[in-house]
C-alpha atoms as a PDB file:
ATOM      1  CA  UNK A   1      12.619  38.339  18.287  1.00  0.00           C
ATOM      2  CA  UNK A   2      14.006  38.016  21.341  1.00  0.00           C
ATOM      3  CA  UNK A   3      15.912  34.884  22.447  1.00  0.00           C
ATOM      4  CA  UNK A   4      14.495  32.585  25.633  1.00  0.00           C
ATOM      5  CA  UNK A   5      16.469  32.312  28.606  1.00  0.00           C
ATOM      6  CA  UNK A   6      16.872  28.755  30.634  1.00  0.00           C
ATOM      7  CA  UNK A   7      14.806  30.348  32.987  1.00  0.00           C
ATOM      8  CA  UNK A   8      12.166  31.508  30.518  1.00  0.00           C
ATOM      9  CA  UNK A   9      12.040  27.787  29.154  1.00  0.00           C
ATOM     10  CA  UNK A  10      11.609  26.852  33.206  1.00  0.00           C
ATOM     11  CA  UNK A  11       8.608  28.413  33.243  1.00  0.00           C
ATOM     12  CA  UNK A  12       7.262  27.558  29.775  1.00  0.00           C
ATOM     13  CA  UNK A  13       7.365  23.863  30.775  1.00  0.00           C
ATOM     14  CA  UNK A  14       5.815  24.417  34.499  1.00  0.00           C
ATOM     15  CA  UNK A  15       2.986  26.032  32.673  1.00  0.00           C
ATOM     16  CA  UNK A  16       2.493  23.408  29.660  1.00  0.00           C
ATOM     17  CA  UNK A  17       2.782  20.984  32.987  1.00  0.00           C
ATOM     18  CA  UNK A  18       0.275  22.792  35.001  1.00  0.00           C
ATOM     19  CA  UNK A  19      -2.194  23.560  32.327  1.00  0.00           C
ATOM     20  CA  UNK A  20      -2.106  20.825  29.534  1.00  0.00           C
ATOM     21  CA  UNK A  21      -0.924  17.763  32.198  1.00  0.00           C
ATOM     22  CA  UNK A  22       2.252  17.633  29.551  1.00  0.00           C
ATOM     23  CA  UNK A  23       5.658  17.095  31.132  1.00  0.00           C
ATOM     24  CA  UNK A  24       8.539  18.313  29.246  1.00  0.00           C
ATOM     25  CA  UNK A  25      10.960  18.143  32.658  1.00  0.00           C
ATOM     26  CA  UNK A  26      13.540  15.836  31.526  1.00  0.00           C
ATOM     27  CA  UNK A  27      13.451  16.265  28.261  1.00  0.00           C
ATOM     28  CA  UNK A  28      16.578  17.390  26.208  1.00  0.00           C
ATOM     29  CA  UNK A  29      16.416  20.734  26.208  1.00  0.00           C
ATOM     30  CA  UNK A  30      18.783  21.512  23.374  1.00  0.00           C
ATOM     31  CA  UNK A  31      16.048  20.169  21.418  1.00  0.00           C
ATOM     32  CA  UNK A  32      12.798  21.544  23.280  1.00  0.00           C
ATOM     33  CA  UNK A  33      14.305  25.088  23.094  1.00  0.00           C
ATOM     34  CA  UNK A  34      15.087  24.901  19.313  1.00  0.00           C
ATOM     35  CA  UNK A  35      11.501  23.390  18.475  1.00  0.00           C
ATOM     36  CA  UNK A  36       9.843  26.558  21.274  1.00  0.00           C
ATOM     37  CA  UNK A  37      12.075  28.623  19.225  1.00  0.00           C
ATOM     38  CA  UNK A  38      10.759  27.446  16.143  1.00  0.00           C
ATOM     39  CA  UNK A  39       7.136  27.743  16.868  1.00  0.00           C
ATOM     40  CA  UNK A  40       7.686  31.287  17.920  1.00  0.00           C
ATOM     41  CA  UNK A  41       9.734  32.700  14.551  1.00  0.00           C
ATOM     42  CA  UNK A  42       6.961  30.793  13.029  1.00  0.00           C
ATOM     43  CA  UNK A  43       4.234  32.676  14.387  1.00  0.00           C
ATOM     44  CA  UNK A  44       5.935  35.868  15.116  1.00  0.00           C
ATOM     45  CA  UNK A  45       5.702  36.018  19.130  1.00  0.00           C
ATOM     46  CA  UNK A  46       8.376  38.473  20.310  1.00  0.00           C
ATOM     47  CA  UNK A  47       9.234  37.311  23.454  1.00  0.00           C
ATOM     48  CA  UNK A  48       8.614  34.881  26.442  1.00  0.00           C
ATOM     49  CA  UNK A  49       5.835  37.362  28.061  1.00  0.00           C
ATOM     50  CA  UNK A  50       3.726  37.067  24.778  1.00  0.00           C
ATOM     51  CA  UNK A  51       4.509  32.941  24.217  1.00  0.00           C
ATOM     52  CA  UNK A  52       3.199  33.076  28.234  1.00  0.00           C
ATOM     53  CA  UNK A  53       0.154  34.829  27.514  1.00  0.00           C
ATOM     54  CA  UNK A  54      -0.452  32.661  24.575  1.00  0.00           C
ATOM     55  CA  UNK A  55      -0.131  29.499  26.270  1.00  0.00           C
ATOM     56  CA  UNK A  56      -2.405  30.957  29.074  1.00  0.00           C
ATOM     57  CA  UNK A  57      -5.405  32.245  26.965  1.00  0.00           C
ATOM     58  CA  UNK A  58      -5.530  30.462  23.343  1.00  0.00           C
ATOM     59  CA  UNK A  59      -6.398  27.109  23.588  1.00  0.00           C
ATOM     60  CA  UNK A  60      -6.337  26.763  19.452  1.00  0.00           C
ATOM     61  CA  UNK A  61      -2.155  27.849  19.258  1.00  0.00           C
ATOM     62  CA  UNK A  62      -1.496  25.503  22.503  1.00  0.00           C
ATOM     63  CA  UNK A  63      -2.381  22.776  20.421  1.00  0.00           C
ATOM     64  CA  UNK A  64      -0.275  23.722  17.699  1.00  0.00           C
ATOM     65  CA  UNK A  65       2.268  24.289  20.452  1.00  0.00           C
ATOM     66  CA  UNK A  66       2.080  20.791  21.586  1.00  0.00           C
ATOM     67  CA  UNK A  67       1.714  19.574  18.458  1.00  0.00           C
ATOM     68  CA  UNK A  68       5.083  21.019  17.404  1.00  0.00           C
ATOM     69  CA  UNK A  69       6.824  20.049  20.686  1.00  0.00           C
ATOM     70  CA  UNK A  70       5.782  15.968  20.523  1.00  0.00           C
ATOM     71  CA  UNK A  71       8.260  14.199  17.704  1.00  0.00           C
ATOM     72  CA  UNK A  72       6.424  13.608  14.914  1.00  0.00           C
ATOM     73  CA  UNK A  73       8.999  11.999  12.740  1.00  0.00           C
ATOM     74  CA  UNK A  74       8.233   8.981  10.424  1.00  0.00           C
ATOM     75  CA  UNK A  75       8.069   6.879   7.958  1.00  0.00           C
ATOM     76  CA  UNK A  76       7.215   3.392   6.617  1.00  0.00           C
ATOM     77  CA  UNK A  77      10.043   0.743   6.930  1.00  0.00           C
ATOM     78  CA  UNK A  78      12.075   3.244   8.187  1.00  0.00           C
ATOM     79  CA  UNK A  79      15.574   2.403   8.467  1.00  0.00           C
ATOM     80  CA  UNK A  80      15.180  -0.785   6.188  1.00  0.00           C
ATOM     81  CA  UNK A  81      17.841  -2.700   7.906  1.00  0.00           C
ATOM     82  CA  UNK A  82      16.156  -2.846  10.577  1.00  0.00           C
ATOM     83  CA  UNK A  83      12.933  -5.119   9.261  1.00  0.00           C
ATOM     84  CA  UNK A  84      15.167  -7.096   7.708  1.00  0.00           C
ATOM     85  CA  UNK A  85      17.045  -7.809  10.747  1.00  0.00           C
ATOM     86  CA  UNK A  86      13.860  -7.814  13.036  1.00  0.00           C
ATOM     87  CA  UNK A  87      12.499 -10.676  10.448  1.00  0.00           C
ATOM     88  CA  UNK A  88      15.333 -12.809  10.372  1.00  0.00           C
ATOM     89  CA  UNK A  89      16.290 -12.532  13.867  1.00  0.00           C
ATOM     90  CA  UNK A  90      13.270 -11.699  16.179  1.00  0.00           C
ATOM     91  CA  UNK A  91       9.888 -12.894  14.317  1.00  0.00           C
ATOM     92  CA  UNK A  92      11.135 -16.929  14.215  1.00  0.00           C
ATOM     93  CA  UNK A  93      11.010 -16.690  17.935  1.00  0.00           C
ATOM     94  CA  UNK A  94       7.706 -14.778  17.896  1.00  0.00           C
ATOM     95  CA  UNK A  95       6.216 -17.473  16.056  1.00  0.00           C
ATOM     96  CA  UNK A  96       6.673 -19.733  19.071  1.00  0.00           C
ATOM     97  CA  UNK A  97       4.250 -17.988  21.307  1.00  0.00           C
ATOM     98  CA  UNK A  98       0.360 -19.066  20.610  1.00  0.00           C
ATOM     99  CA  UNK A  99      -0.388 -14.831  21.542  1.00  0.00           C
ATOM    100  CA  UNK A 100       2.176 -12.884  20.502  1.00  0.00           C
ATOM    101  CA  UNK A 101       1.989  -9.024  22.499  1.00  0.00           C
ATOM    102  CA  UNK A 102       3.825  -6.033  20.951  1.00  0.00           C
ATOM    103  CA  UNK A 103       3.976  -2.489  22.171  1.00  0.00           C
ATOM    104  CA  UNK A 104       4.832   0.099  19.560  1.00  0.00           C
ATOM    105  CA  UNK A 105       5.452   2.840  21.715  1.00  0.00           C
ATOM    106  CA  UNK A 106       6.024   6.784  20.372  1.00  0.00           C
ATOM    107  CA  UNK A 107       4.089   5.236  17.226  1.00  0.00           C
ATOM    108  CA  UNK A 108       3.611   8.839  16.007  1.00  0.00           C
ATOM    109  CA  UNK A 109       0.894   8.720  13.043  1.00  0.00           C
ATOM    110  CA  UNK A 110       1.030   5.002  12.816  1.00  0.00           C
ATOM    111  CA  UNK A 111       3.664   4.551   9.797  1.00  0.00           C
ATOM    112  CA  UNK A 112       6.004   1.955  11.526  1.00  0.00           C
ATOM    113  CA  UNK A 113       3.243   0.425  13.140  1.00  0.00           C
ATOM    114  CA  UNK A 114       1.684  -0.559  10.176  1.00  0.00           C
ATOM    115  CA  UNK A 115       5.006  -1.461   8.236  1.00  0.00           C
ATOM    116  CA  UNK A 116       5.534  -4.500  11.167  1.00  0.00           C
ATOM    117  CA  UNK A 117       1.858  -5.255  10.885  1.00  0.00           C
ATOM    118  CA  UNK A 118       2.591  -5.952   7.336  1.00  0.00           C
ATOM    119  CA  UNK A 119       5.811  -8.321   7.970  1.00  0.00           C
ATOM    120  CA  UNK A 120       3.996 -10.200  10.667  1.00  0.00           C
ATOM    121  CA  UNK A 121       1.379 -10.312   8.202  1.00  0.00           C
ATOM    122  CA  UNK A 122       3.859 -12.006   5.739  1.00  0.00           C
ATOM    123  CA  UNK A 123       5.072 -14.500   8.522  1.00  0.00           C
ATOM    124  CA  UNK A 124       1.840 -15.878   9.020  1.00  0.00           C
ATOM    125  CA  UNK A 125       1.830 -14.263  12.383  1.00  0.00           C
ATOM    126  CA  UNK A 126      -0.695 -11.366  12.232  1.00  0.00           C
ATOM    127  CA  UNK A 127      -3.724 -13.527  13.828  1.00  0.00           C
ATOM    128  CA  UNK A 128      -1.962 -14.643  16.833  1.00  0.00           C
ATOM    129  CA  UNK A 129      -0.888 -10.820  17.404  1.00  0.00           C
ATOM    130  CA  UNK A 130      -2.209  -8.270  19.999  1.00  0.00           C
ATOM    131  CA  UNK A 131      -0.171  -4.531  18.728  1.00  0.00           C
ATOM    132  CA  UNK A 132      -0.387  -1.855  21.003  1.00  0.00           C
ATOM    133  CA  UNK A 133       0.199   1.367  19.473  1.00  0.00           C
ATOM    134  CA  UNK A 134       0.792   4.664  22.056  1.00  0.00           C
ATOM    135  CA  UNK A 135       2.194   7.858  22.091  1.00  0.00           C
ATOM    136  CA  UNK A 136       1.534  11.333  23.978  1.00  0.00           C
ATOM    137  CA  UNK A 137      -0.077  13.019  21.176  1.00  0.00           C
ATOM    138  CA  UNK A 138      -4.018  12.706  20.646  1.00  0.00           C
ATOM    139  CA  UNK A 139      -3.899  14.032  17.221  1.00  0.00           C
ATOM    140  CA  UNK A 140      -1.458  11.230  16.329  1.00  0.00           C
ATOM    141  CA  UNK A 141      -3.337   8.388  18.042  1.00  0.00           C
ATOM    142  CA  UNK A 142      -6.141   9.326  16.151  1.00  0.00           C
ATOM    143  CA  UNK A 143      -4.391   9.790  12.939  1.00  0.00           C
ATOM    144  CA  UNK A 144      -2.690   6.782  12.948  1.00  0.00           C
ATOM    145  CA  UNK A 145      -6.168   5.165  13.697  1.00  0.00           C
ATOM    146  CA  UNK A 146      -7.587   6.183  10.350  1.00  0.00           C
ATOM    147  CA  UNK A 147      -4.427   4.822   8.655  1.00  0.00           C
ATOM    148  CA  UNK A 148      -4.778   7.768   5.671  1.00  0.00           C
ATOM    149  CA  UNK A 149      -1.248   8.463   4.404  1.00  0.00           C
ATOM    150  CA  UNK A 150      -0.770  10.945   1.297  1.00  0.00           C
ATOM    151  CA  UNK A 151      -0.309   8.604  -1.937  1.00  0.00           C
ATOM    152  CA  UNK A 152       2.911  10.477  -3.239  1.00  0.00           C
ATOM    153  CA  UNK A 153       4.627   9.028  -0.179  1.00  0.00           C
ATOM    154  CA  UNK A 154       4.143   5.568  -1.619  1.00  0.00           C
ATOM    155  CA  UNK A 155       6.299   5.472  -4.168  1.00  0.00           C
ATOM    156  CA  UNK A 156       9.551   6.101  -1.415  1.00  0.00           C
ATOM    157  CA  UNK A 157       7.692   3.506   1.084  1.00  0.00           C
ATOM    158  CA  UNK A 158       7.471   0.789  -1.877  1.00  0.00           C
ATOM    159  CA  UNK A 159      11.691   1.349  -1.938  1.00  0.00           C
ATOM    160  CA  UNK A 160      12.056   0.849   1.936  1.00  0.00           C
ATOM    161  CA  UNK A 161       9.268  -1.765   1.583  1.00  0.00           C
ATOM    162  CA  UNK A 162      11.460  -3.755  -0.591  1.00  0.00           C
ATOM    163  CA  UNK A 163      14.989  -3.102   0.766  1.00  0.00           C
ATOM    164  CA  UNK A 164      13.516  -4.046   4.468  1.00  0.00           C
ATOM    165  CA  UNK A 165      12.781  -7.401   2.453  1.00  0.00           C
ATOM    166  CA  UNK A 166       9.110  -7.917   1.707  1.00  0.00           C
ATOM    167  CA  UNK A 167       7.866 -10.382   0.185  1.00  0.00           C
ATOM    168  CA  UNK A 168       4.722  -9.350  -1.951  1.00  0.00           C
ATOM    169  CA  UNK A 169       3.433  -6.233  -3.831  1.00  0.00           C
ATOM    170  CA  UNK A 170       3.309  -3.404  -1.665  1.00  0.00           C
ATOM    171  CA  UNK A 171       0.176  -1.337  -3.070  1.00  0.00           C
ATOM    172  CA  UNK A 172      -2.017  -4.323  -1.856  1.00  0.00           C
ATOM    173  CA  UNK A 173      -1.553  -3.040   1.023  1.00  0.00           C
ATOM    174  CA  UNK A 174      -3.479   0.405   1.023  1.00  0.00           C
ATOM    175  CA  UNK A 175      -6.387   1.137  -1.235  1.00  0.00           C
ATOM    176  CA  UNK A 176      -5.461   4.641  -3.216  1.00  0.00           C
ATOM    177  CA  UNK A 177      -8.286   7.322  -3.355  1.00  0.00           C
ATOM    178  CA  UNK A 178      -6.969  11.116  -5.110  1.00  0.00           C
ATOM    179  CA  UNK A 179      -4.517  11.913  -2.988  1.00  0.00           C
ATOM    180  CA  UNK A 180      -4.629   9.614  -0.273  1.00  0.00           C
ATOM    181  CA  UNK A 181      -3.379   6.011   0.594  1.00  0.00           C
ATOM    182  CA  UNK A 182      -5.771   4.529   3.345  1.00  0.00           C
ATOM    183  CA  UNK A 183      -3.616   0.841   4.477  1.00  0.00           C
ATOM    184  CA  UNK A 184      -5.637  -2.015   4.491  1.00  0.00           C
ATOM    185  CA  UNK A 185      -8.908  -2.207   7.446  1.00  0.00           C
ATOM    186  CA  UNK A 186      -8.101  -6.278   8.225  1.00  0.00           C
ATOM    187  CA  UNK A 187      -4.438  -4.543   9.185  1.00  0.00           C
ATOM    188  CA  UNK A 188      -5.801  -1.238  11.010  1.00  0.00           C
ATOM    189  CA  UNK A 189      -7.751  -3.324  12.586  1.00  0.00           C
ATOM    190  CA  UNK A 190      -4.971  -6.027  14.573  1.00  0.00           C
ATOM    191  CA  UNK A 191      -3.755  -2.369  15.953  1.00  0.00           C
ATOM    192  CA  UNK A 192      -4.789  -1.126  19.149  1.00  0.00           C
ATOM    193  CA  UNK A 193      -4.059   3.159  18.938  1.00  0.00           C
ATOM    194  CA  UNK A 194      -4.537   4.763  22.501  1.00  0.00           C
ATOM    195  CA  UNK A 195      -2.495   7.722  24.218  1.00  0.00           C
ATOM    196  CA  UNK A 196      -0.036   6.488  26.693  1.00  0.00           C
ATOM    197  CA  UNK A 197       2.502   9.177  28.246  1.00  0.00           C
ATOM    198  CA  UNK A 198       6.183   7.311  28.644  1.00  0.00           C
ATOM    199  CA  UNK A 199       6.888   9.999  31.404  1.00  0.00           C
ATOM    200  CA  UNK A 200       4.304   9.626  33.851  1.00  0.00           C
ATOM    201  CA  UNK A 201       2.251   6.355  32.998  1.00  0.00           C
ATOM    202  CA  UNK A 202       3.743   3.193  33.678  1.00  0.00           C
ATOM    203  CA  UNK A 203       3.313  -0.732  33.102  1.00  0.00           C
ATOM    204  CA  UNK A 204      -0.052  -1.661  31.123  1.00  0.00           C
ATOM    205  CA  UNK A 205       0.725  -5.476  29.889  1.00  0.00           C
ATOM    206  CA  UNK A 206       3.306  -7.760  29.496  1.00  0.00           C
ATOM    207  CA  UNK A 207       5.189  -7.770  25.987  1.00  0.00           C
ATOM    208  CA  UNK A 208       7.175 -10.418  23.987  1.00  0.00           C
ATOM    209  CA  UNK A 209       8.356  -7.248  21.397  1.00  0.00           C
ATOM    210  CA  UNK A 210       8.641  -3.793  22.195  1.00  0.00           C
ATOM    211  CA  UNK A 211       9.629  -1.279  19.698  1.00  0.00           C
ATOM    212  CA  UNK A 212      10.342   2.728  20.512  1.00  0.00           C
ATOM    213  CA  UNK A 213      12.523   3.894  17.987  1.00  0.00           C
ATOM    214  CA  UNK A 214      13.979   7.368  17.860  1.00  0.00           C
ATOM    215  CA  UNK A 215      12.158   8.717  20.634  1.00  0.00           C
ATOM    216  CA  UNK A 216      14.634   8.243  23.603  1.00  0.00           C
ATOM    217  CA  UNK A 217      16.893  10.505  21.967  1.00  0.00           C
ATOM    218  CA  UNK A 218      14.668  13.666  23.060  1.00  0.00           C
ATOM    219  CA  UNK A 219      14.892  12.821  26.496  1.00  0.00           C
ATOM    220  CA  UNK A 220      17.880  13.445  28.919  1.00  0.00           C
ATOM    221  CA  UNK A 221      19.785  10.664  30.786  1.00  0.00           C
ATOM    222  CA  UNK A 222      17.746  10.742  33.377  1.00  0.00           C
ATOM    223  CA  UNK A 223      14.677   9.953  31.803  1.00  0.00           C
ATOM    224  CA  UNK A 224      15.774   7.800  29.246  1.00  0.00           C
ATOM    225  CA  UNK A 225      16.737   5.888  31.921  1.00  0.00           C
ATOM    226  CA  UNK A 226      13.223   5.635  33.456  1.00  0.00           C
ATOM    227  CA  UNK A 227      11.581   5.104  30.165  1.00  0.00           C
ATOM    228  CA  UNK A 228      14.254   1.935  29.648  1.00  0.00           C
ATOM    229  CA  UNK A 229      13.183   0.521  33.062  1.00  0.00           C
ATOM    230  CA  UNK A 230       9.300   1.083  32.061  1.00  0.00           C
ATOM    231  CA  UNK A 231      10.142  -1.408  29.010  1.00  0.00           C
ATOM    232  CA  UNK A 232      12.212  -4.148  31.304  1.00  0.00           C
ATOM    233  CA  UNK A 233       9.518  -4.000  33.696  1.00  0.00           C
ATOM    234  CA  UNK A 234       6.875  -4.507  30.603  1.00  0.00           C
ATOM    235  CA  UNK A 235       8.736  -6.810  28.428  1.00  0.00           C
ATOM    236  CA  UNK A 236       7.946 -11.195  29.094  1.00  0.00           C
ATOM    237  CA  UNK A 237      11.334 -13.207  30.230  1.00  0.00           C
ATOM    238  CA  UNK A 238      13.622 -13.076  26.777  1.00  0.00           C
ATOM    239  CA  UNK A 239      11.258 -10.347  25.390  1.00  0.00           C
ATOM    240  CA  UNK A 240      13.143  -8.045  22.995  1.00  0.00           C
ATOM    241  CA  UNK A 241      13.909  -4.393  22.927  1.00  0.00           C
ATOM    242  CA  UNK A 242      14.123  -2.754  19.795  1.00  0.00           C
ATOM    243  CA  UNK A 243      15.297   1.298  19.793  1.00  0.00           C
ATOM    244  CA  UNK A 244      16.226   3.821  17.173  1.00  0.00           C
ATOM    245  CA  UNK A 245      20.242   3.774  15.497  1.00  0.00           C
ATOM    246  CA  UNK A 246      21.125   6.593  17.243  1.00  0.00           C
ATOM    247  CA  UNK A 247      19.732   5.331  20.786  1.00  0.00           C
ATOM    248  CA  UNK A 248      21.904   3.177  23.415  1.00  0.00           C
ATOM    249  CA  UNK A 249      20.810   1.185  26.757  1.00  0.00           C
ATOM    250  CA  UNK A 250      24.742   2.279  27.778  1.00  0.00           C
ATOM    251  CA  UNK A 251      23.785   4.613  30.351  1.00  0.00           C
ATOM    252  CA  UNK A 252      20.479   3.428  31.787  1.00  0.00           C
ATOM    253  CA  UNK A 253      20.457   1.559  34.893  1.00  0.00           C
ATOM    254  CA  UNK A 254      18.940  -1.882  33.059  1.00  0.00           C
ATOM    255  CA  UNK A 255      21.947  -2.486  30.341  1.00  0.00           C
ATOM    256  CA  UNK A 256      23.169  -5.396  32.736  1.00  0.00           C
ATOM    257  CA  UNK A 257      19.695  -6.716  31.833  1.00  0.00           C
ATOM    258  CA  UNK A 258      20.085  -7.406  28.287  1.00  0.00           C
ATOM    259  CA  UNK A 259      21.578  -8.580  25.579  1.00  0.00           C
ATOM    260  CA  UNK A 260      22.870  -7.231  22.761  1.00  0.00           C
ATOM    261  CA  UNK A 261      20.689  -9.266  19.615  1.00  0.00           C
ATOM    262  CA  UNK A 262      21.878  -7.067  16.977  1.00  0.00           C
ATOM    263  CA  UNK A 263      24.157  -3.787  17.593  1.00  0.00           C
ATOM    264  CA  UNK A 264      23.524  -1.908  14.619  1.00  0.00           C
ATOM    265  CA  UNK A 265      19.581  -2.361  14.346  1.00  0.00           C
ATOM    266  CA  UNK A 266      19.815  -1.656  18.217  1.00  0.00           C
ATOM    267  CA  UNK A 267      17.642  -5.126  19.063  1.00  0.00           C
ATOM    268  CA  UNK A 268      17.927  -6.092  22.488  1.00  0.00           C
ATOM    269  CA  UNK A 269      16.945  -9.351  24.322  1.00  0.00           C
ATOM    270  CA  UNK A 270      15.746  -9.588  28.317  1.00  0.00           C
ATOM    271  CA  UNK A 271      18.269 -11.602  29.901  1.00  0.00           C
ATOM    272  CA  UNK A 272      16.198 -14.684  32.222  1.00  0.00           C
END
């Protein structure tokens, strides 16, 4: 199978752009070129001509396209030491605000969402929360609404569960049925999940937490950079930041705006 070209890429994304409203411009294209690759070897398209054509004409593989080309990476209570550091360090201060707002933003298919819903749950602090769950995807938004999760998951979520430091049994959170684990409604149901585009939507509240956590890191500089000054611009005076281990604010035009809370879980505070 032939191999795309920068330029072939070029005008992959000025079509997904121009027909699906989906702007992959600044993202890294190491990674959007090995995922395009990936979907053709997959489904045996021979060059850029037929991927064009594709695009152009079969509404059925663009979604599969797009679903391939949004991250869709996750877990519950991934990276444990993060909840435990978000607990002891962040939620104390949360519990000073009589509304607490939270933006979860690149939620995926709702996994980490729901694993903070359930240690704000265990603070007490669930009731006075308003969660906002987004990301690009439709299919995701909507998954992540039903909150269904396949049960032999569970078992590896109950480990990060308890090494991120919860307090109770885990399986009281989600009802099992066969093969699926459906989390709890009175939790699904303190979770607003709508589709929000970090590249071209902007500010939509103001935010004591927000979390985006191993999204940045498919962007380029540029936009990362944007996407940082979308979160100052939403977060309350001393609102915190929280971003994935491998993600920095080093380069973005707002890191003289924050605080470093906790390097290694990557929390971040708004300066006042």
């Amino acid at each position: 199978m032939q191999e795309l070209t920068d330029t072939d890429i070029g005008d992959i994304i000025t079509l997904l752009r121009q027909c699906y409203g989906y702007d992959f411009t600044d993202y890294s294209m190491a990674s959007f070129k090995r995922r395009l690759q990936r979907v053709m070897d997959n489904n045996r398209i021979k060059n850029a001509e037929s991927l064009h054509q594709l695009i152009l004409n079969d509404k059925l593989f663009s979604a599969t396209l797009l679903e391939n080309m949004t991250v869709n990476v996750t877990e519950m209570f991934r990276d444990p030491n993060f909840y435990r550091q978000l607990v002891e360090k962040v939620v104390p201060v949360l519990a000073s605000y009589p509304i607490i707002q939270i933006w979860h933003a690149g939620c995926s298919t709702g996994e980490e969402v729901f694993s903070l819903a359930i240690l704000l749950q265990e603070a007490g602090l669930l009731t006075r929360c308003r969660i906002y769950a987004t990301d690009i995807n439709p299919n995701n938004v909507e998954k992540a609404r039903q909150g269904i999760m396949d049960v032999r998951l569970m078992k590896s979520y109950t480990q990060n569960y308890m090494a991120a430091g919860g307090k109770s049994d885990f399986s009281a959170y989600y009802t099992a049925r066969y093969e699926h684990a459906i989390i709890r409604k009175d939790l699904r149901e303190k979770i607003l999940f709508v589709q929000h585009n970090l590249v071209s939507d902007g500010v939509f509240n103001e935010f004591q937490l927000i979390c985006c956590r191993n999204v940045l890191i498919y962007f380029n500089r540029l936009l990362q950079s944007r996407v940082l000054g979308l979160f100052y611009n939403s977060l309350a005076p001393l609102g915190y930041l929280a971003l994935g281990t491998k993600e920095s604010l080093l380069f973005s035009n707002v890191k003289d705006r924050f605080e470093t809370l906790d390097g290694v879980a990557k929390i971040f505070r708004k300066k006042d």
